[in-house]
Protein backbone atom coordinates (compact mmCIF):
# COMPACT_ATOMS: atom_id res chain seq x y z
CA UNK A 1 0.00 0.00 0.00
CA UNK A 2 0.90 3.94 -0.16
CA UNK A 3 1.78 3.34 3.53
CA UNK A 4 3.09 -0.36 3.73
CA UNK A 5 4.36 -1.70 0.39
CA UNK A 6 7.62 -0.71 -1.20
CA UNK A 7 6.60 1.10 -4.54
CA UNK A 8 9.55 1.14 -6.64
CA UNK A 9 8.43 0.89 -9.71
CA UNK A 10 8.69 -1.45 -11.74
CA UNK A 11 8.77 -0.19 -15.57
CA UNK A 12 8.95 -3.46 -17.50
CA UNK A 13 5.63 -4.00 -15.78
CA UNK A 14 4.33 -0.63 -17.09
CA UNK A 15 5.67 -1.42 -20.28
CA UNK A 16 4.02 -4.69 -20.36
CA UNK A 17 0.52 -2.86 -19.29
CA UNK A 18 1.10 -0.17 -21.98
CA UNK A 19 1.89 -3.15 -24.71
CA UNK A 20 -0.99 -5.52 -23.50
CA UNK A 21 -3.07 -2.16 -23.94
CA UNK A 22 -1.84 -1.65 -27.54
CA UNK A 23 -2.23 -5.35 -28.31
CA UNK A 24 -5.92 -5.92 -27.13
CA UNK A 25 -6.78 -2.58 -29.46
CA UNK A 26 -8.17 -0.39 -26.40
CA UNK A 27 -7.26 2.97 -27.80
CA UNK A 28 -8.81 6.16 -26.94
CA UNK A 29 -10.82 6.52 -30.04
CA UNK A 30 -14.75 6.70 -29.25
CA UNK A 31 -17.26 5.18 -31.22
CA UNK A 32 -20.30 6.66 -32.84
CA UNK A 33 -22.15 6.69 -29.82
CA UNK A 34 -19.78 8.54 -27.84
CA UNK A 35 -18.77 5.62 -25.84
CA UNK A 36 -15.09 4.52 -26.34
CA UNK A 37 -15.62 1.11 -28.01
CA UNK A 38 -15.10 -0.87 -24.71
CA UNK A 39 -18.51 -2.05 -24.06
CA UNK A 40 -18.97 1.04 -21.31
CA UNK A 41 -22.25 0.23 -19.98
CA UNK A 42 -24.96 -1.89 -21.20
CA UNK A 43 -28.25 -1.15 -22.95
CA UNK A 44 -30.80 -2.31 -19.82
CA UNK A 45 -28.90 0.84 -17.86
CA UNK A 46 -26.84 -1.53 -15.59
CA UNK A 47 -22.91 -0.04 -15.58
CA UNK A 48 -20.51 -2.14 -14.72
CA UNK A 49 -17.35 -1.18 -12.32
CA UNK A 50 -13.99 -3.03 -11.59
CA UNK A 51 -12.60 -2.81 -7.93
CA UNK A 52 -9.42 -3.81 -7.81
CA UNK A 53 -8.29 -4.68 -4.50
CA UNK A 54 -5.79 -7.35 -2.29
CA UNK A 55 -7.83 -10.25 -1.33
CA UNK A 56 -4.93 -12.46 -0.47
CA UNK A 57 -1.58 -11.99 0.86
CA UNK A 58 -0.26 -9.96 3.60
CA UNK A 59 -2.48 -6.78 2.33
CA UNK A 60 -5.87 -8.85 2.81
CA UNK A 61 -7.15 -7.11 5.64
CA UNK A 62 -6.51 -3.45 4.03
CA UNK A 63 -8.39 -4.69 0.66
CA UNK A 64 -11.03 -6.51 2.70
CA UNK A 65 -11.57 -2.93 4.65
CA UNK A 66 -11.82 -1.46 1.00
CA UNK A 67 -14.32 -3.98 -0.19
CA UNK A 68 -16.42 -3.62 2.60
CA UNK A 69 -16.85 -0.13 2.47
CA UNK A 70 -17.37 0.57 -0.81
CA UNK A 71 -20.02 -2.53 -0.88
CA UNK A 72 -21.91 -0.78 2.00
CA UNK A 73 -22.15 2.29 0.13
CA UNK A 74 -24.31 0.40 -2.86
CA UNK A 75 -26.32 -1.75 0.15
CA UNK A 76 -27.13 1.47 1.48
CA UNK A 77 -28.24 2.83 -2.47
CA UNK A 78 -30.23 0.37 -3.35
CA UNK A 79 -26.98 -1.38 -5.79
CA UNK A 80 -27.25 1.66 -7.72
CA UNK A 81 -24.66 4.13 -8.63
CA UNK A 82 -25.59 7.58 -10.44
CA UNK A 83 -29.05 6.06 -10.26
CA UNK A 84 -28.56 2.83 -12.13
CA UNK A 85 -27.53 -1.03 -11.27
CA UNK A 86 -24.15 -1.74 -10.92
CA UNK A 87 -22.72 -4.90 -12.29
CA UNK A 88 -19.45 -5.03 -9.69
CA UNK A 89 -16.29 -7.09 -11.01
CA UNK A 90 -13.45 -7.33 -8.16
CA UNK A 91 -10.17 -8.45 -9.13
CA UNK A 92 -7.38 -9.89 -6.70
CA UNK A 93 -4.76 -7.11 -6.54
CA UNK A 94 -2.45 -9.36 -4.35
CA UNK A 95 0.89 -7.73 -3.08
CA UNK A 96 2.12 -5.78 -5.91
CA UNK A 97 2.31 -4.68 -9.44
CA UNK A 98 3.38 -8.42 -10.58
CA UNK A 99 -0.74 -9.60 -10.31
CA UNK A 100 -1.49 -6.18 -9.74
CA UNK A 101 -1.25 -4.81 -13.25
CA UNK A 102 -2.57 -7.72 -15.20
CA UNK A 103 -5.36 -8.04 -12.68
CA UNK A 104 -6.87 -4.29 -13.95
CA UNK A 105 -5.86 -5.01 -17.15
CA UNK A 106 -8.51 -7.40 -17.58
CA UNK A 107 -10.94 -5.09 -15.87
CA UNK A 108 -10.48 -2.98 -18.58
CA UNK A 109 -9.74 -4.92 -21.35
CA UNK A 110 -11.70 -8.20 -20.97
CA UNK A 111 -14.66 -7.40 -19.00
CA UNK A 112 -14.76 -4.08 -20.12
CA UNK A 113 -15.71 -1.86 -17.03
CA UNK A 114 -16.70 1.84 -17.45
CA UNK A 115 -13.93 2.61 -14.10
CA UNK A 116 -11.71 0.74 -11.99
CA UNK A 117 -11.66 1.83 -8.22
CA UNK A 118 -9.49 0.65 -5.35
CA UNK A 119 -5.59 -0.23 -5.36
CA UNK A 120 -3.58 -0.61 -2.29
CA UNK A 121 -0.33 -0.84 -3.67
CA UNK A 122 1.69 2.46 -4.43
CA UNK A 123 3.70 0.51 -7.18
CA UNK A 124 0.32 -1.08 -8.85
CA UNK A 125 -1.27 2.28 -9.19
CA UNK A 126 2.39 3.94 -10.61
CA UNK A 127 2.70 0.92 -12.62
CA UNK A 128 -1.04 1.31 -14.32
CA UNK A 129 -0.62 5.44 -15.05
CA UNK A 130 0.39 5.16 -18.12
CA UNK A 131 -2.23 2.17 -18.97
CA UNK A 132 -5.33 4.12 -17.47
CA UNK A 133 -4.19 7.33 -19.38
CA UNK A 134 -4.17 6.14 -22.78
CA UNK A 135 -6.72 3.73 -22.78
CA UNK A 136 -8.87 7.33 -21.50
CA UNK A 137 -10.41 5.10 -18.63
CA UNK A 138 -11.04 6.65 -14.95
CA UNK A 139 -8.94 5.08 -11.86
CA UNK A 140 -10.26 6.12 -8.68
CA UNK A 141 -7.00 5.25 -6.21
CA UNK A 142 -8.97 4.17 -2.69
CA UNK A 143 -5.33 4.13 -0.75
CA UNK A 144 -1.98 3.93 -2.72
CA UNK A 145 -0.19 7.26 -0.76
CA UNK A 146 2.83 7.52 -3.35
CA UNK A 147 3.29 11.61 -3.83
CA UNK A 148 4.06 11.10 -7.23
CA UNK A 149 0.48 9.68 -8.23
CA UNK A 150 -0.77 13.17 -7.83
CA UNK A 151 2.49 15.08 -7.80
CA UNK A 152 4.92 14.17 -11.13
CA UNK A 153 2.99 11.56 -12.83
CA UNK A 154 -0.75 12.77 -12.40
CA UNK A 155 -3.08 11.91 -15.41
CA UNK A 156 -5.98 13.77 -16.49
CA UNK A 157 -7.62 9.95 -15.88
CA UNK A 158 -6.15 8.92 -12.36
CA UNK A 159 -8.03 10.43 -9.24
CA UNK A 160 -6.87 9.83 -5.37
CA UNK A 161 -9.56 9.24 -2.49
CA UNK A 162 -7.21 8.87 -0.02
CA UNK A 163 -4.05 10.67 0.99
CA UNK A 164 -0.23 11.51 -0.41
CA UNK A 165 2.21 10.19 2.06
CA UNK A 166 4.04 13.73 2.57
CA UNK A 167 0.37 15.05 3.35
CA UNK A 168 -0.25 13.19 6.27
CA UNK A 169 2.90 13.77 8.15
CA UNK A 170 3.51 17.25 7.24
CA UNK A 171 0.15 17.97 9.02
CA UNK A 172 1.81 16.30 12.13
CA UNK A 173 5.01 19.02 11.90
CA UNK A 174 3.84 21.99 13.74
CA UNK A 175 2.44 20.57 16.41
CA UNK A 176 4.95 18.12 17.51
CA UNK A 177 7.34 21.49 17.00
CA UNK A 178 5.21 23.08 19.87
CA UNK A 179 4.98 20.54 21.81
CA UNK A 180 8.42 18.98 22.24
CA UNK A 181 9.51 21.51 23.71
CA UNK A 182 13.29 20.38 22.24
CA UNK A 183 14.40 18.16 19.56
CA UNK A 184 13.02 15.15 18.30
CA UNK A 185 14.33 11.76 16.69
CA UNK A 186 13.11 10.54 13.33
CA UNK A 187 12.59 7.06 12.25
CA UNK A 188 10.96 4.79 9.48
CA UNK A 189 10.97 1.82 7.75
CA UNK A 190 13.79 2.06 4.64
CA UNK A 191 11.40 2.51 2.01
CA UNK A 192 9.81 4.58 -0.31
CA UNK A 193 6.92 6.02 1.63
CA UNK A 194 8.74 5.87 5.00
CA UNK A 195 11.12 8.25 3.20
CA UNK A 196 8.49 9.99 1.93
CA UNK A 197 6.23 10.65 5.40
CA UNK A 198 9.75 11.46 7.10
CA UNK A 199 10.45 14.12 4.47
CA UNK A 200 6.63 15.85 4.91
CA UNK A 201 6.96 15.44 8.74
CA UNK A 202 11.03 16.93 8.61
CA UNK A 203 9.64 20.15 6.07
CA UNK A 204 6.87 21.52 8.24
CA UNK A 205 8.74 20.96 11.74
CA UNK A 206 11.70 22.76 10.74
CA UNK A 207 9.97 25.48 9.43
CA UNK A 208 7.81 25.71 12.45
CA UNK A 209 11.50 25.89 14.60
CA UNK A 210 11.98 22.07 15.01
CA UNK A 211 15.22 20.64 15.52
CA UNK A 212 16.44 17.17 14.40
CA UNK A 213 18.19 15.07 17.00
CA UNK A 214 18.63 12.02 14.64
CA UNK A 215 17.30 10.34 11.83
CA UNK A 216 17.64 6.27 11.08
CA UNK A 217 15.85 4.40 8.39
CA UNK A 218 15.45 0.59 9.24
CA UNK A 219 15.18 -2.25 7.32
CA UNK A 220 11.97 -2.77 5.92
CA UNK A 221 9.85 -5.95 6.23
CA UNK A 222 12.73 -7.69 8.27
CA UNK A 223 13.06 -5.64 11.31
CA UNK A 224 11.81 -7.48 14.12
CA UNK A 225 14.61 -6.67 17.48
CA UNK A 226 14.22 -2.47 17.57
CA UNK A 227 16.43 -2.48 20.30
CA UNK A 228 19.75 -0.96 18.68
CA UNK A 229 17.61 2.19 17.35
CA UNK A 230 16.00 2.58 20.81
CA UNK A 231 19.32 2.77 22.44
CA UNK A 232 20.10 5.17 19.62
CA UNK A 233 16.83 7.22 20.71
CA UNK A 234 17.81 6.88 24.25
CA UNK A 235 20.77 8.49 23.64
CA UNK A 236 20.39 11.01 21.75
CA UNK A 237 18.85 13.09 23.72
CA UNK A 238 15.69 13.65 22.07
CA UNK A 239 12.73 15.17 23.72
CA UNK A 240 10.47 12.62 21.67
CA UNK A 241 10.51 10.90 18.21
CA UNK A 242 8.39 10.68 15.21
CA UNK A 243 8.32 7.40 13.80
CA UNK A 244 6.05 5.79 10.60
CA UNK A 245 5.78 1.92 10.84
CA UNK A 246 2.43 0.03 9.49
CA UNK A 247 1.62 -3.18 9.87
CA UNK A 248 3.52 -5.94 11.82
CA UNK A 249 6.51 -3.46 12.12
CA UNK A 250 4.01 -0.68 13.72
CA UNK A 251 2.79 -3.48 15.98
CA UNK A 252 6.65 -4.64 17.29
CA UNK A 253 7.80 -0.78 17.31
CA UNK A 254 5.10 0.33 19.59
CA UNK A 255 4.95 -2.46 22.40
CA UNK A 256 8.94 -2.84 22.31
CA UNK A 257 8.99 1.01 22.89
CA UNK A 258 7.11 0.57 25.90
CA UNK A 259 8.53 -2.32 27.00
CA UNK A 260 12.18 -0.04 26.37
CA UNK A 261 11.41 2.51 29.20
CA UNK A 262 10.95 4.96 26.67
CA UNK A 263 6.57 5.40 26.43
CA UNK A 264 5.57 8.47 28.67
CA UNK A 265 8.77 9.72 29.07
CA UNK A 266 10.00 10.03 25.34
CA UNK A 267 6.17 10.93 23.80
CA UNK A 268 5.98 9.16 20.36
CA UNK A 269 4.57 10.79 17.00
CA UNK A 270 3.46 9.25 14.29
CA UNK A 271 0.98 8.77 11.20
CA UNK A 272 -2.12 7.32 11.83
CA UNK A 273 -0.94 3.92 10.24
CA UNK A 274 1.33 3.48 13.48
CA UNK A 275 -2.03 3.21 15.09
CA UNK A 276 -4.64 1.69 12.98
CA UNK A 277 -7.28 -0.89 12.88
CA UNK A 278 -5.71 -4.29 13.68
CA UNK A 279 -2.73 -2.64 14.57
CA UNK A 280 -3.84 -0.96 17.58
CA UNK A 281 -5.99 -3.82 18.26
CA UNK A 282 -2.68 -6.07 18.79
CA UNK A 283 -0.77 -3.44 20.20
CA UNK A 284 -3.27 -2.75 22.97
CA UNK A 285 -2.57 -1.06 25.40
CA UNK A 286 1.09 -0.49 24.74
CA UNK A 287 0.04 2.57 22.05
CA UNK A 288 -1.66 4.34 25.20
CA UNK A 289 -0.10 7.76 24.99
CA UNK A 290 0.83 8.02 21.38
CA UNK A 291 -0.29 10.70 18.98
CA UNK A 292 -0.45 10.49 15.28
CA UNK A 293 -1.95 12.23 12.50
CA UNK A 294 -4.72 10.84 10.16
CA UNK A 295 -7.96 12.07 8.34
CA UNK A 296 -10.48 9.59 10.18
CA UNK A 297 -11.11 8.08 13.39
CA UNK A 298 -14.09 6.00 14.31
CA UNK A 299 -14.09 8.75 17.24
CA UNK A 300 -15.22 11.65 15.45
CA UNK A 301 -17.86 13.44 16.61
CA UNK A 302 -20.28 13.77 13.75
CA UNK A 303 -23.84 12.20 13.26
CA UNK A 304 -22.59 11.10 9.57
CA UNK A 305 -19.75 9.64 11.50
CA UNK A 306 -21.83 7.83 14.41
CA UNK A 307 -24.56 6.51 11.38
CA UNK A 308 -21.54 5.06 9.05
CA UNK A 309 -19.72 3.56 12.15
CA UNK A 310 -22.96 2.19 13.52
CA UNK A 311 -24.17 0.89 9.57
CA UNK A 312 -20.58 -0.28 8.89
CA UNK A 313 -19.76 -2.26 12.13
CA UNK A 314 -23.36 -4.11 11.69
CA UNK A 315 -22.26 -4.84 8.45
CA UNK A 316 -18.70 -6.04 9.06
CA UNK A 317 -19.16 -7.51 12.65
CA UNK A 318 -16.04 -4.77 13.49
CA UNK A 319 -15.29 -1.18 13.69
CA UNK A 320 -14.24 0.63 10.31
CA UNK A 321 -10.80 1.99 9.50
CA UNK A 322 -9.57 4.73 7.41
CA UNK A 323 -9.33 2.10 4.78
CA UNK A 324 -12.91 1.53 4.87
CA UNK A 325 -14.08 5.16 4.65
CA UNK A 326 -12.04 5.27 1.79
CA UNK A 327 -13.79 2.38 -0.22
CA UNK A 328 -17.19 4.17 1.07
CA UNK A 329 -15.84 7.84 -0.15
CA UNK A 330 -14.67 6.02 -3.84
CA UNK A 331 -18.02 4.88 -4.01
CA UNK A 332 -19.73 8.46 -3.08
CA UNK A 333 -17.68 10.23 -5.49
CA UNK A 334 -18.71 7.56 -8.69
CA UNK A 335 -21.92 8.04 -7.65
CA UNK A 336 -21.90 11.87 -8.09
CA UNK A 337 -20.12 11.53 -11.38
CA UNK A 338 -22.04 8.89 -13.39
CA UNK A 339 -25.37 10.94 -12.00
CA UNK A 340 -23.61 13.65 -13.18
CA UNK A 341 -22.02 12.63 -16.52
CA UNK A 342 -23.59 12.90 -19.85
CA UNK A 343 -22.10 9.62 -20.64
CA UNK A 344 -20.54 6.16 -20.19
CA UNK A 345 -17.09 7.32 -22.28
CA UNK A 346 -13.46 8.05 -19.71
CA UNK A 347 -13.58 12.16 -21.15
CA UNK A 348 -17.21 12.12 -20.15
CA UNK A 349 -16.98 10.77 -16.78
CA UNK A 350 -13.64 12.74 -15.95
CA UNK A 351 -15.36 15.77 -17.19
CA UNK A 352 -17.95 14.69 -14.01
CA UNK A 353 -15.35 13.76 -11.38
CA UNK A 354 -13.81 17.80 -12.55
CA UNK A 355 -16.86 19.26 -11.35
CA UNK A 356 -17.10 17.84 -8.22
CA UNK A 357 -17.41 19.46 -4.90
CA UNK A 358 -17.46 18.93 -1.52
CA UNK A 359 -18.13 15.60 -0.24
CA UNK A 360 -19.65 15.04 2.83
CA UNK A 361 -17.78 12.35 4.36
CA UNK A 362 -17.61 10.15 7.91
CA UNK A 363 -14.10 11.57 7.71
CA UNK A 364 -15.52 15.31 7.52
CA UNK A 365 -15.87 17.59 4.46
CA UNK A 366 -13.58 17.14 1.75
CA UNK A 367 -12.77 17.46 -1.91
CA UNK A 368 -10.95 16.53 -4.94
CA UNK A 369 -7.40 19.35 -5.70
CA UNK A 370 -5.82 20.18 -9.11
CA UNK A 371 -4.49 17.44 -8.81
CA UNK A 372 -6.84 14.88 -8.04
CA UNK A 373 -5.78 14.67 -4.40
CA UNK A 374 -7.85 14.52 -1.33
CA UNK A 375 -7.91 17.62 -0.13
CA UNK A 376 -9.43 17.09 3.32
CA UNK A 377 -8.85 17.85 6.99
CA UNK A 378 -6.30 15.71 9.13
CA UNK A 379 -6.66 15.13 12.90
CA UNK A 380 -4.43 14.88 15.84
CA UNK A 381 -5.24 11.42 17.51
CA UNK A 382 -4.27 10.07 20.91
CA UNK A 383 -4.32 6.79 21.64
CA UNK A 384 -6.62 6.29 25.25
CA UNK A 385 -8.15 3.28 26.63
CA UNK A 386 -11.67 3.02 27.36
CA UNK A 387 -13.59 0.51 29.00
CA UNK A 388 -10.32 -1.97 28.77
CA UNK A 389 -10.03 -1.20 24.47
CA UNK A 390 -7.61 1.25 22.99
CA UNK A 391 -8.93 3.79 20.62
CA UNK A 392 -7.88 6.67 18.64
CA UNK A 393 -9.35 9.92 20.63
CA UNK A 394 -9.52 13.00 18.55
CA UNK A 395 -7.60 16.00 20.10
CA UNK A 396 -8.88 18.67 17.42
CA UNK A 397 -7.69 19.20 13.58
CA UNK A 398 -4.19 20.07 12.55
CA UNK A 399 -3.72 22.21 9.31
């Protein structure tokens, strides 16, 4: 994902996408009904929409999240988007751009959906720009966080629900610069988007008067003893640290900090990943205490909020996540635009999603940038216990 996977990318696979799109014919040429020759839509009204999401491997749970919200938004509309039946084809994203890419390929060119929503993977969605952009068919990006998908290498046809990775943390900066009160360690999985949320976080502190006591990138995916970069922390004098870590890493960085010495005396920072869904549920009570930045929590106080918490967790027999909202949100905002479009065809639908406004939310009011990014508010969570379960606690909204 934006926040978990790697995302190098991997350009024989984009060649391979661009090829297999050359190959199977699906140009950008529209037919003589306006449509663009790839079956967009069907003549009983029903349109048909490709969500392409992990359903196996170690990103499961995240697509699962995805899946469930977006499906709640159609059980709650009746199975309709823009006022007609949707025919829904999910594909397997699995871990990466490898199944990834050849997974929305078919979407597109085999069972020939108007739009593809979802992706998890920050190297899937880089990997299928140049596909979705010459074939002139939308991609709605439910998660992948890679700056470049709406920074660089945006597309007229590629839209983001979700977040950029430098986004989130640079939200974060300012405050943690007030609060410090002295300088503060930096640390993140050796990645792409760990590099990424660092360099957000580092921009926005500084400039606020922050000072850097230490920065270490660890080994991604195969860090499992922390120890050696606590000590580090330890002695470096920092006042407290700002860390990103999702997943299983989040999970072993946040219980062996407490179990280090260093929880309530050393306050930890983070994204909201460090602090997410079944991550906090496994760290427990070990994340009490730590702060992070992120544009939901199932805490906020809003009736839209308490009715899609209430609607989702009947549905899913658990709370929602960020992840969720933002299969629920993708759904919202294809809604608006096929109601809104005055056709099936990718110009005619992206000429829709342009003309979008606000979106009322769970996560709060947002919209769509000029450059397809969520613009939306982020919150400063702290982790708290009640009644024996951890949650995320809003504090208020950061910038």
């Amino acid at each position: 994902m934006g926040a978990v996977s790697a995302f190098s990318l991997n350009r024989t696979i984009a060649g391979l996408a661009l090829g297999a799109l050359l190959l199977t014919g699906c140009g950008s040429s529209l037919d003589e009904n306006g449509g663009n020759g790839s079956g967009d839509g069907r003549s009983d009204g029903t349109v048909k929409i490709g969500l392409l999401v992990p359903l196996s491997g170690v990103y499961a749970p995240i697509g699962e999240d995805l899946r469930d919200g977006f499906q709640l938004y159609l059980d709650e509309h009746d199975g309709k988007l823009g006022g007609r039946d949707v025919e829904l084809v999910t594909a397997d994203e699995g871990e990466g751009p490898q199944t990834g890419v050849p997974a929305a390929q078919k979407l597109v060119t085999q069972d020939r959906v108007t739009a593809v929503a979802g992706v998890v993977n920050s190297a899937t969605a880089l990997g299928l720009r140049d596909f979705f952009d010459e074939s002139e068919k939308p991609l709605l990006i439910a998660n992948a966080g890679a700056d470049d998908i709406t920074g660089t290498r945006k597309s007229d046809y590629v839209w983001r629900t979700s977040f950029s990775n430098g986004k989130v943390s640079a939200a974060l900066g300012p405050t943690v610069a007030e609060e410090a009160e002295g300088s503060v360690y930096l640390i993140a999985a050796d990645y792409a988007a760990g590099k990424e949320m660092v360099a957000g976080f580092r921009k926005t502190f500084e400039a606020a008067g922050g000072k850097v006591a230490g920065e270490k990138y660890t080994p991604f995916g195969t860090t499992q003893d922390f120890q050696p970069y606590l000590s580090a922390i330890r002695k470096s004098g920092a006042k407290a640290v700002f860390a990103f870590y999702a997943g299983a890493e989040a999970v072993s960085f946040v219980k062996q900090y407490k179990q280090f010495g260093l929880a309530g005396r050393t306050p930890l920072y983070g994204t909201g990943f460090l602090t997410e869904g079944g991550v906090l549920a496994a760290q427990g009570t070990a994340a009490v205490g730590v702060k992070t930045s992120l544009h939901y929590s199932t805490q906020l106080d809003s009736a839209r909020n308490k009715e899609f918490v209430d609607a989702y967790t009947e549905k899913a027999g658990k709370s929602p996540t960020v992840y969720a909202v933002q299969g629920y949100d993708t759904a919202g905002v294809l809604d608006t635009a096929l109601a809104e479009a005055s056709g099936d065809s990718g110009k005619a639908l992206v000429e829709a999603l342009r003309g979008i406004g606000s979106i009322n939310s769970p996560r709060g009011t947002w919209k769509f940038d000029a450059d397809h990014n969520a613009e939306q508010t982020y919150y400063l969570r702290e982790v708290r216990a009640e009644a024996g379960t951890a949650v995320n606690t809003v504090l208020g909204e950061l910038g």
